[in-house]
PDB file of N, CA and C in Angstrom:
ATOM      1  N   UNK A   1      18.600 -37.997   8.190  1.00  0.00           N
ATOM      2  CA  UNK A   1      18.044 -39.263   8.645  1.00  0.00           C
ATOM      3  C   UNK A   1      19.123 -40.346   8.636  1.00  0.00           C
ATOM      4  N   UNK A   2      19.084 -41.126   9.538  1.00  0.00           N
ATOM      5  CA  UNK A   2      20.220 -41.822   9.398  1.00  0.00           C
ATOM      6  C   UNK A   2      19.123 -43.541   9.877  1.00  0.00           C
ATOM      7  N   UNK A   3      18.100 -43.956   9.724  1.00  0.00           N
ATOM      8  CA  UNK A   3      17.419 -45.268   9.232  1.00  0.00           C
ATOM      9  C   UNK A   3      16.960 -45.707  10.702  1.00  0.00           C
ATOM     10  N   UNK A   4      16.864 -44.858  11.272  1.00  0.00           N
ATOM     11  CA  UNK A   4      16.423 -45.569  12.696  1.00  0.00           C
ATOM     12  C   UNK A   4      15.085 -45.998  12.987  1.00  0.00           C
ATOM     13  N   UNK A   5      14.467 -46.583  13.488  1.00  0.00           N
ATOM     14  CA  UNK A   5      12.686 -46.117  13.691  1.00  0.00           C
ATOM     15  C   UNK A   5      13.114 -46.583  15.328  1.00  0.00           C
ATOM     16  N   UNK A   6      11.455 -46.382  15.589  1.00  0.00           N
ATOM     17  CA  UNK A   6      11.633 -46.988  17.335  1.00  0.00           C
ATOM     18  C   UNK A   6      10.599 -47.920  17.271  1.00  0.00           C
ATOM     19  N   UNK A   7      10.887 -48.741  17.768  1.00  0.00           N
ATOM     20  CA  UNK A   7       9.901 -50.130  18.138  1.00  0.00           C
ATOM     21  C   UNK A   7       9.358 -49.549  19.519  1.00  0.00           C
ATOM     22  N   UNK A   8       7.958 -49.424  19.427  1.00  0.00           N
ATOM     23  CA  UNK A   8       7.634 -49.529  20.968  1.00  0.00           C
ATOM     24  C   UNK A   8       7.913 -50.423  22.355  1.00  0.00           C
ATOM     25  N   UNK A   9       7.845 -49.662  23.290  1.00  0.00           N
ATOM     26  CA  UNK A   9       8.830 -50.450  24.101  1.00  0.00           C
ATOM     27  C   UNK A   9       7.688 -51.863  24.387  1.00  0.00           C
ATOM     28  N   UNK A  10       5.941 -51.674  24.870  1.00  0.00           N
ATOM     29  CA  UNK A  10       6.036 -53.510  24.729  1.00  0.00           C
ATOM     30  C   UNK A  10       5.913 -54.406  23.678  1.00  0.00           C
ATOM     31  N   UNK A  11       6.312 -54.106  22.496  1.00  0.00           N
ATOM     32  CA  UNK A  11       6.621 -54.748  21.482  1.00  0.00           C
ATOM     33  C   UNK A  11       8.266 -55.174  21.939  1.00  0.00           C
ATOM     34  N   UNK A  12       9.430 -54.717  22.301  1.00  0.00           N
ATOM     35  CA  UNK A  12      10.600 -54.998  22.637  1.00  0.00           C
ATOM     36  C   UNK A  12      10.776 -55.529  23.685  1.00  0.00           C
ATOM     37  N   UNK A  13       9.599 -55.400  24.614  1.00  0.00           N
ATOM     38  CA  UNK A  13       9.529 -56.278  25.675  1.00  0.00           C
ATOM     39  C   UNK A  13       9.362 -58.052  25.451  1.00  0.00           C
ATOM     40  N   UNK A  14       7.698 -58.103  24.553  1.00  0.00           N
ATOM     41  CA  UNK A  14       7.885 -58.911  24.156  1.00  0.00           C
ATOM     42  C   UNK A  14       8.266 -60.002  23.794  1.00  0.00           C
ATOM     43  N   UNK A  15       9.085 -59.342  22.748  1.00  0.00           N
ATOM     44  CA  UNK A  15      10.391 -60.302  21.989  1.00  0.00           C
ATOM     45  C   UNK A  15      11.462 -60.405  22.130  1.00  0.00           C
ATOM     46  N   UNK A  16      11.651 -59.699  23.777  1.00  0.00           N
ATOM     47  CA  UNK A  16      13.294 -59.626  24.574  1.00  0.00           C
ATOM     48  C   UNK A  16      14.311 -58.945  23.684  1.00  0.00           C
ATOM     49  N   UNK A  17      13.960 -58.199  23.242  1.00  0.00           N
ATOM     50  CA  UNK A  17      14.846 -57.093  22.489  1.00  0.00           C
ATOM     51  C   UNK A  17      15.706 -56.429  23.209  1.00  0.00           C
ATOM     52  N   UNK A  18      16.908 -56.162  22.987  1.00  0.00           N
ATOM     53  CA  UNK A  18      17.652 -54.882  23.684  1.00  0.00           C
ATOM     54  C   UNK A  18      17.884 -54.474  22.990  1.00  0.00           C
ATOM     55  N   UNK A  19      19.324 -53.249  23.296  1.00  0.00           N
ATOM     56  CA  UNK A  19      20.328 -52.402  22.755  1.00  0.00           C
ATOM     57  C   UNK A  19      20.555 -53.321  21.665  1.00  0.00           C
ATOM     58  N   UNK A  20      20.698 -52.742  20.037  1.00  0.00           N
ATOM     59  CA  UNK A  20      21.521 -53.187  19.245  1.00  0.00           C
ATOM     60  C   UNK A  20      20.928 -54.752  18.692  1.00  0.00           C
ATOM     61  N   UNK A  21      19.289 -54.908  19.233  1.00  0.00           N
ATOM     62  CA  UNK A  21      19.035 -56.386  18.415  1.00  0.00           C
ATOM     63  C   UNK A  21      18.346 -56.052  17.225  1.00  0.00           C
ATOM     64  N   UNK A  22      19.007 -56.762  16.567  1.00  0.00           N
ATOM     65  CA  UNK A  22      18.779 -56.284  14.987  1.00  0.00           C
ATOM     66  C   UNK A  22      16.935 -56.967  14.150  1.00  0.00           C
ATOM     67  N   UNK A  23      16.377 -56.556  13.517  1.00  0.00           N
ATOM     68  CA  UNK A  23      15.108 -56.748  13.020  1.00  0.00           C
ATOM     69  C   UNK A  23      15.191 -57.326  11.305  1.00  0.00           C
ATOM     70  N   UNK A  24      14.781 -58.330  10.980  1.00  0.00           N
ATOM     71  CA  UNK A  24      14.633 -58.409  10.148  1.00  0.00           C
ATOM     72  C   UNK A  24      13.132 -57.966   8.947  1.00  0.00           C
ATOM     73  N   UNK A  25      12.821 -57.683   7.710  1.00  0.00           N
ATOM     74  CA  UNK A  25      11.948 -57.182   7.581  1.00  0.00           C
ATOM     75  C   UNK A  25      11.854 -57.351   6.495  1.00  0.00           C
ATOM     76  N   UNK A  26      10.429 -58.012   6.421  1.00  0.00           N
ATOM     77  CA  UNK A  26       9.847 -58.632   4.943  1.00  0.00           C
ATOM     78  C   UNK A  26       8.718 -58.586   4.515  1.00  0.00           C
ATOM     79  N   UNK A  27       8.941 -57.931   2.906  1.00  0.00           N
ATOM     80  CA  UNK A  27       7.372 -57.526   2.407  1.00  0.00           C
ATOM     81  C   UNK A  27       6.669 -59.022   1.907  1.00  0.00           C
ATOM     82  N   UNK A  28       5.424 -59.343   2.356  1.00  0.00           N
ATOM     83  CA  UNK A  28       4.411 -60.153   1.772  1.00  0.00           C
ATOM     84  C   UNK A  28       4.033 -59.649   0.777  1.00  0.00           C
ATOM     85  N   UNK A  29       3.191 -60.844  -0.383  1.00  0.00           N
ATOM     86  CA  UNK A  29       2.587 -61.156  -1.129  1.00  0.00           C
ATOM     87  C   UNK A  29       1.118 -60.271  -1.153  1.00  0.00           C
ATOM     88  N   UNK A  30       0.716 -60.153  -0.205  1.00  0.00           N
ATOM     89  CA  UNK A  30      -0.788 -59.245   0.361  1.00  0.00           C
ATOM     90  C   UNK A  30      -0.711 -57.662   0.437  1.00  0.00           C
ATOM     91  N   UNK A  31       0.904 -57.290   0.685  1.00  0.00           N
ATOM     92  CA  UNK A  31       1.475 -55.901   0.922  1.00  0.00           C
ATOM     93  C   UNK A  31       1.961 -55.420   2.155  1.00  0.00           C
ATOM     94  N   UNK A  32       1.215 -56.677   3.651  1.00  0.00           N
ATOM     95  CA  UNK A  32       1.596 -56.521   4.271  1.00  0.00           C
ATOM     96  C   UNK A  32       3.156 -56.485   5.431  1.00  0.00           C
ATOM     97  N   UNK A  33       3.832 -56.290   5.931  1.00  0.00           N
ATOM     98  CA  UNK A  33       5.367 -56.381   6.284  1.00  0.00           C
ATOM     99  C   UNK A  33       5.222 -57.126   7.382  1.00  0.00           C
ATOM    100  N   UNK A  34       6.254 -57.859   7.634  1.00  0.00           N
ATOM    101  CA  UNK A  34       6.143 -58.938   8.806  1.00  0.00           C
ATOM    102  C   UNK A  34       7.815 -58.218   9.243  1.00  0.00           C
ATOM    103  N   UNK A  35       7.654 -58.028  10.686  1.00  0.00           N
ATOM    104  CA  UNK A  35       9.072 -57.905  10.997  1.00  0.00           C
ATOM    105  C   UNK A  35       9.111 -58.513  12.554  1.00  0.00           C
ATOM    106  N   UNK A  36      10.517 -59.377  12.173  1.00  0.00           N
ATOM    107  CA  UNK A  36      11.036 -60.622  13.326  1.00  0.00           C
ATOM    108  C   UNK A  36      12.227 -60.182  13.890  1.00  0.00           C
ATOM    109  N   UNK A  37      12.260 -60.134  15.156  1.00  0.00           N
ATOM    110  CA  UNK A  37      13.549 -59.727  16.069  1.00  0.00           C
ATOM    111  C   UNK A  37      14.520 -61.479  15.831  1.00  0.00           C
ATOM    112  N   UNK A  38      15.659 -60.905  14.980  1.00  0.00           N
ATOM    113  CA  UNK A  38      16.538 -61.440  14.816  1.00  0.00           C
ATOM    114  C   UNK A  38      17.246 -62.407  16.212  1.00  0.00           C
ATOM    115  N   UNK A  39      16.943 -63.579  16.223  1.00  0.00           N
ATOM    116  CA  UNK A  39      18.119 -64.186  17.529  1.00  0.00           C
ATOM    117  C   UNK A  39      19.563 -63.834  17.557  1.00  0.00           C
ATOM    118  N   UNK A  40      19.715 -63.704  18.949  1.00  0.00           N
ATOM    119  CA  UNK A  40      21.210 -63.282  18.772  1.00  0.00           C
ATOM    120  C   UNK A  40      21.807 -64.617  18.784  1.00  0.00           C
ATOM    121  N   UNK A  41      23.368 -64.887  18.606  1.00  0.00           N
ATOM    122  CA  UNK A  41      24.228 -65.579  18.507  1.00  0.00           C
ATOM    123  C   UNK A  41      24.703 -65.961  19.796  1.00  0.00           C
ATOM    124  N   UNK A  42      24.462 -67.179  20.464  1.00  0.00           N
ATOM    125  CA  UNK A  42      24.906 -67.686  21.237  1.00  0.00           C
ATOM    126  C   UNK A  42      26.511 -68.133  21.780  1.00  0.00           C
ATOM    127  N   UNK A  43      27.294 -67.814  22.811  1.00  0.00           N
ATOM    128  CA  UNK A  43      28.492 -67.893  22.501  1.00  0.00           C
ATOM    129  C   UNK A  43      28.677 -69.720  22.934  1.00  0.00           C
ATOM    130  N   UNK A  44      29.758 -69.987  22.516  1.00  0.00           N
ATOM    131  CA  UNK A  44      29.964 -71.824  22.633  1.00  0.00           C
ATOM    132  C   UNK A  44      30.263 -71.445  24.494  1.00  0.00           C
ATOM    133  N   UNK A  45      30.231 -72.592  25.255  1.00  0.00           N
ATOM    134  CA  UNK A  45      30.552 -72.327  26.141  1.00  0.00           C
ATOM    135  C   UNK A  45      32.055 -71.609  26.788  1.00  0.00           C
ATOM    136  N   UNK A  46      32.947 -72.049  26.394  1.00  0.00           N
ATOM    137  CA  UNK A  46      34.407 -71.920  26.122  1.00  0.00           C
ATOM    138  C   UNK A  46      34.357 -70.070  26.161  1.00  0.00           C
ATOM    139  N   UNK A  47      33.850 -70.000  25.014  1.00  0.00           N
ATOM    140  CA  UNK A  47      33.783 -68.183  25.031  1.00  0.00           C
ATOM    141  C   UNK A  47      33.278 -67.885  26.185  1.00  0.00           C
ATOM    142  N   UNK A  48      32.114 -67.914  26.595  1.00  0.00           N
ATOM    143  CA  UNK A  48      31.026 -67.380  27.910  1.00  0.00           C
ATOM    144  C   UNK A  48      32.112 -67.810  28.997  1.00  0.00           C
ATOM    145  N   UNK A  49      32.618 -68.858  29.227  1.00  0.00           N
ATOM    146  CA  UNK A  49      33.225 -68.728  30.649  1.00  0.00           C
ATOM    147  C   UNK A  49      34.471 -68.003  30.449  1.00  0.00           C
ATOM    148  N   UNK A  50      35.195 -67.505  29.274  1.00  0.00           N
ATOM    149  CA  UNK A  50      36.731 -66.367  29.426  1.00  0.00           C
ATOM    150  C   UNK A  50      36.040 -65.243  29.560  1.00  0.00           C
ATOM    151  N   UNK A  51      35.099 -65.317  29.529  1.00  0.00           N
ATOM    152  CA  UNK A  51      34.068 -63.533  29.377  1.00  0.00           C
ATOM    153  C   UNK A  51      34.249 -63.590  31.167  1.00  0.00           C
ATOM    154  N   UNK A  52      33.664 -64.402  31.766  1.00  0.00           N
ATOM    155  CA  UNK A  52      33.060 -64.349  33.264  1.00  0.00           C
ATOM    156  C   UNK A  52      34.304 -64.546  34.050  1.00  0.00           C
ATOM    157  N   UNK A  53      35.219 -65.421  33.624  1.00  0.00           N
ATOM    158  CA  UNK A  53      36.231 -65.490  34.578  1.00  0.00           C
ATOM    159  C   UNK A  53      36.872 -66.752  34.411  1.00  0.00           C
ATOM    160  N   UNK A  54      38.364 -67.515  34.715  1.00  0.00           N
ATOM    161  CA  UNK A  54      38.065 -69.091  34.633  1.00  0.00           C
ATOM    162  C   UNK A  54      38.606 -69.332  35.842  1.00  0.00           C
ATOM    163  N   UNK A  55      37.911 -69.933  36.587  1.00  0.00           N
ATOM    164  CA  UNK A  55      38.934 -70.424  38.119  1.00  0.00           C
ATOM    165  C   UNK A  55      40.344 -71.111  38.034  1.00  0.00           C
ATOM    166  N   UNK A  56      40.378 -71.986  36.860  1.00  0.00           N
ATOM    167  CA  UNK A  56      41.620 -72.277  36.629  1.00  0.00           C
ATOM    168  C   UNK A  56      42.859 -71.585  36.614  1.00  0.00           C
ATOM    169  N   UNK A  57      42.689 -70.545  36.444  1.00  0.00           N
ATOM    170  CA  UNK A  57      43.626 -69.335  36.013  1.00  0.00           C
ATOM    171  C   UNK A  57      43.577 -68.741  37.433  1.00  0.00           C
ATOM    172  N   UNK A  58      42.817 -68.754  38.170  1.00  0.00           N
ATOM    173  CA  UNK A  58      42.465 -68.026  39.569  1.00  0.00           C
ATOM    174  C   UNK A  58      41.854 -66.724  39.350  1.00  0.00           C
ATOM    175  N   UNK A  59      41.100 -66.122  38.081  1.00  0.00           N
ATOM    176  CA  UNK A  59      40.059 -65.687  37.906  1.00  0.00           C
ATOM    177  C   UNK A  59      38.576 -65.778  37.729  1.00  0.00           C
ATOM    178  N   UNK A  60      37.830 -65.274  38.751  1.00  0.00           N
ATOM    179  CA  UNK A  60      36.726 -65.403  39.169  1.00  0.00           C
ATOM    180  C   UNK A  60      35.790 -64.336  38.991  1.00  0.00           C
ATOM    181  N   UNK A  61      34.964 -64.115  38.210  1.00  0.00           N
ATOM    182  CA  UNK A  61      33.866 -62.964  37.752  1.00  0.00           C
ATOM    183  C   UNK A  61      32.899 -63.199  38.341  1.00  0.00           C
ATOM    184  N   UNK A  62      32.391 -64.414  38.325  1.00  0.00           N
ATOM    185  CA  UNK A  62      30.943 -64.854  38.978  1.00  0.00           C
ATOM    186  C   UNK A  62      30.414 -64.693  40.122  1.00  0.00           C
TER     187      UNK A  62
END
């Protein structure tokens, strides 16, 4: 076993889940487990546009 489970897919629909979004998971007071699809990390803008391309440079991704 290596810790995987599967979230059904419209539960991942949902909560816009993809590849690799991580779950957080917490036992209540009652016994019951609450588990929250972790937000991913937003890049600053600066990052997102060297990802896509920068026209300045005369590279263009977009």
């Amino acid at each position: 076993m290596n810790g995987r489970i599967v979230v059904p897919k419209d539960i991942r629909k949902a909560v816009g889940a993809k590849l690799g979004t991580k779950f957080i998971w917490e036992m209540m007071d009652d016994g019951s487990v609450r588990v929250t699809a972790k937000a991913r990390r937003f890049k600053a803008p600066e990052e997102a546009r060297s990802e896509v391309g920068d026209s300045e440079n005369g590279v263009d991704d977009a």
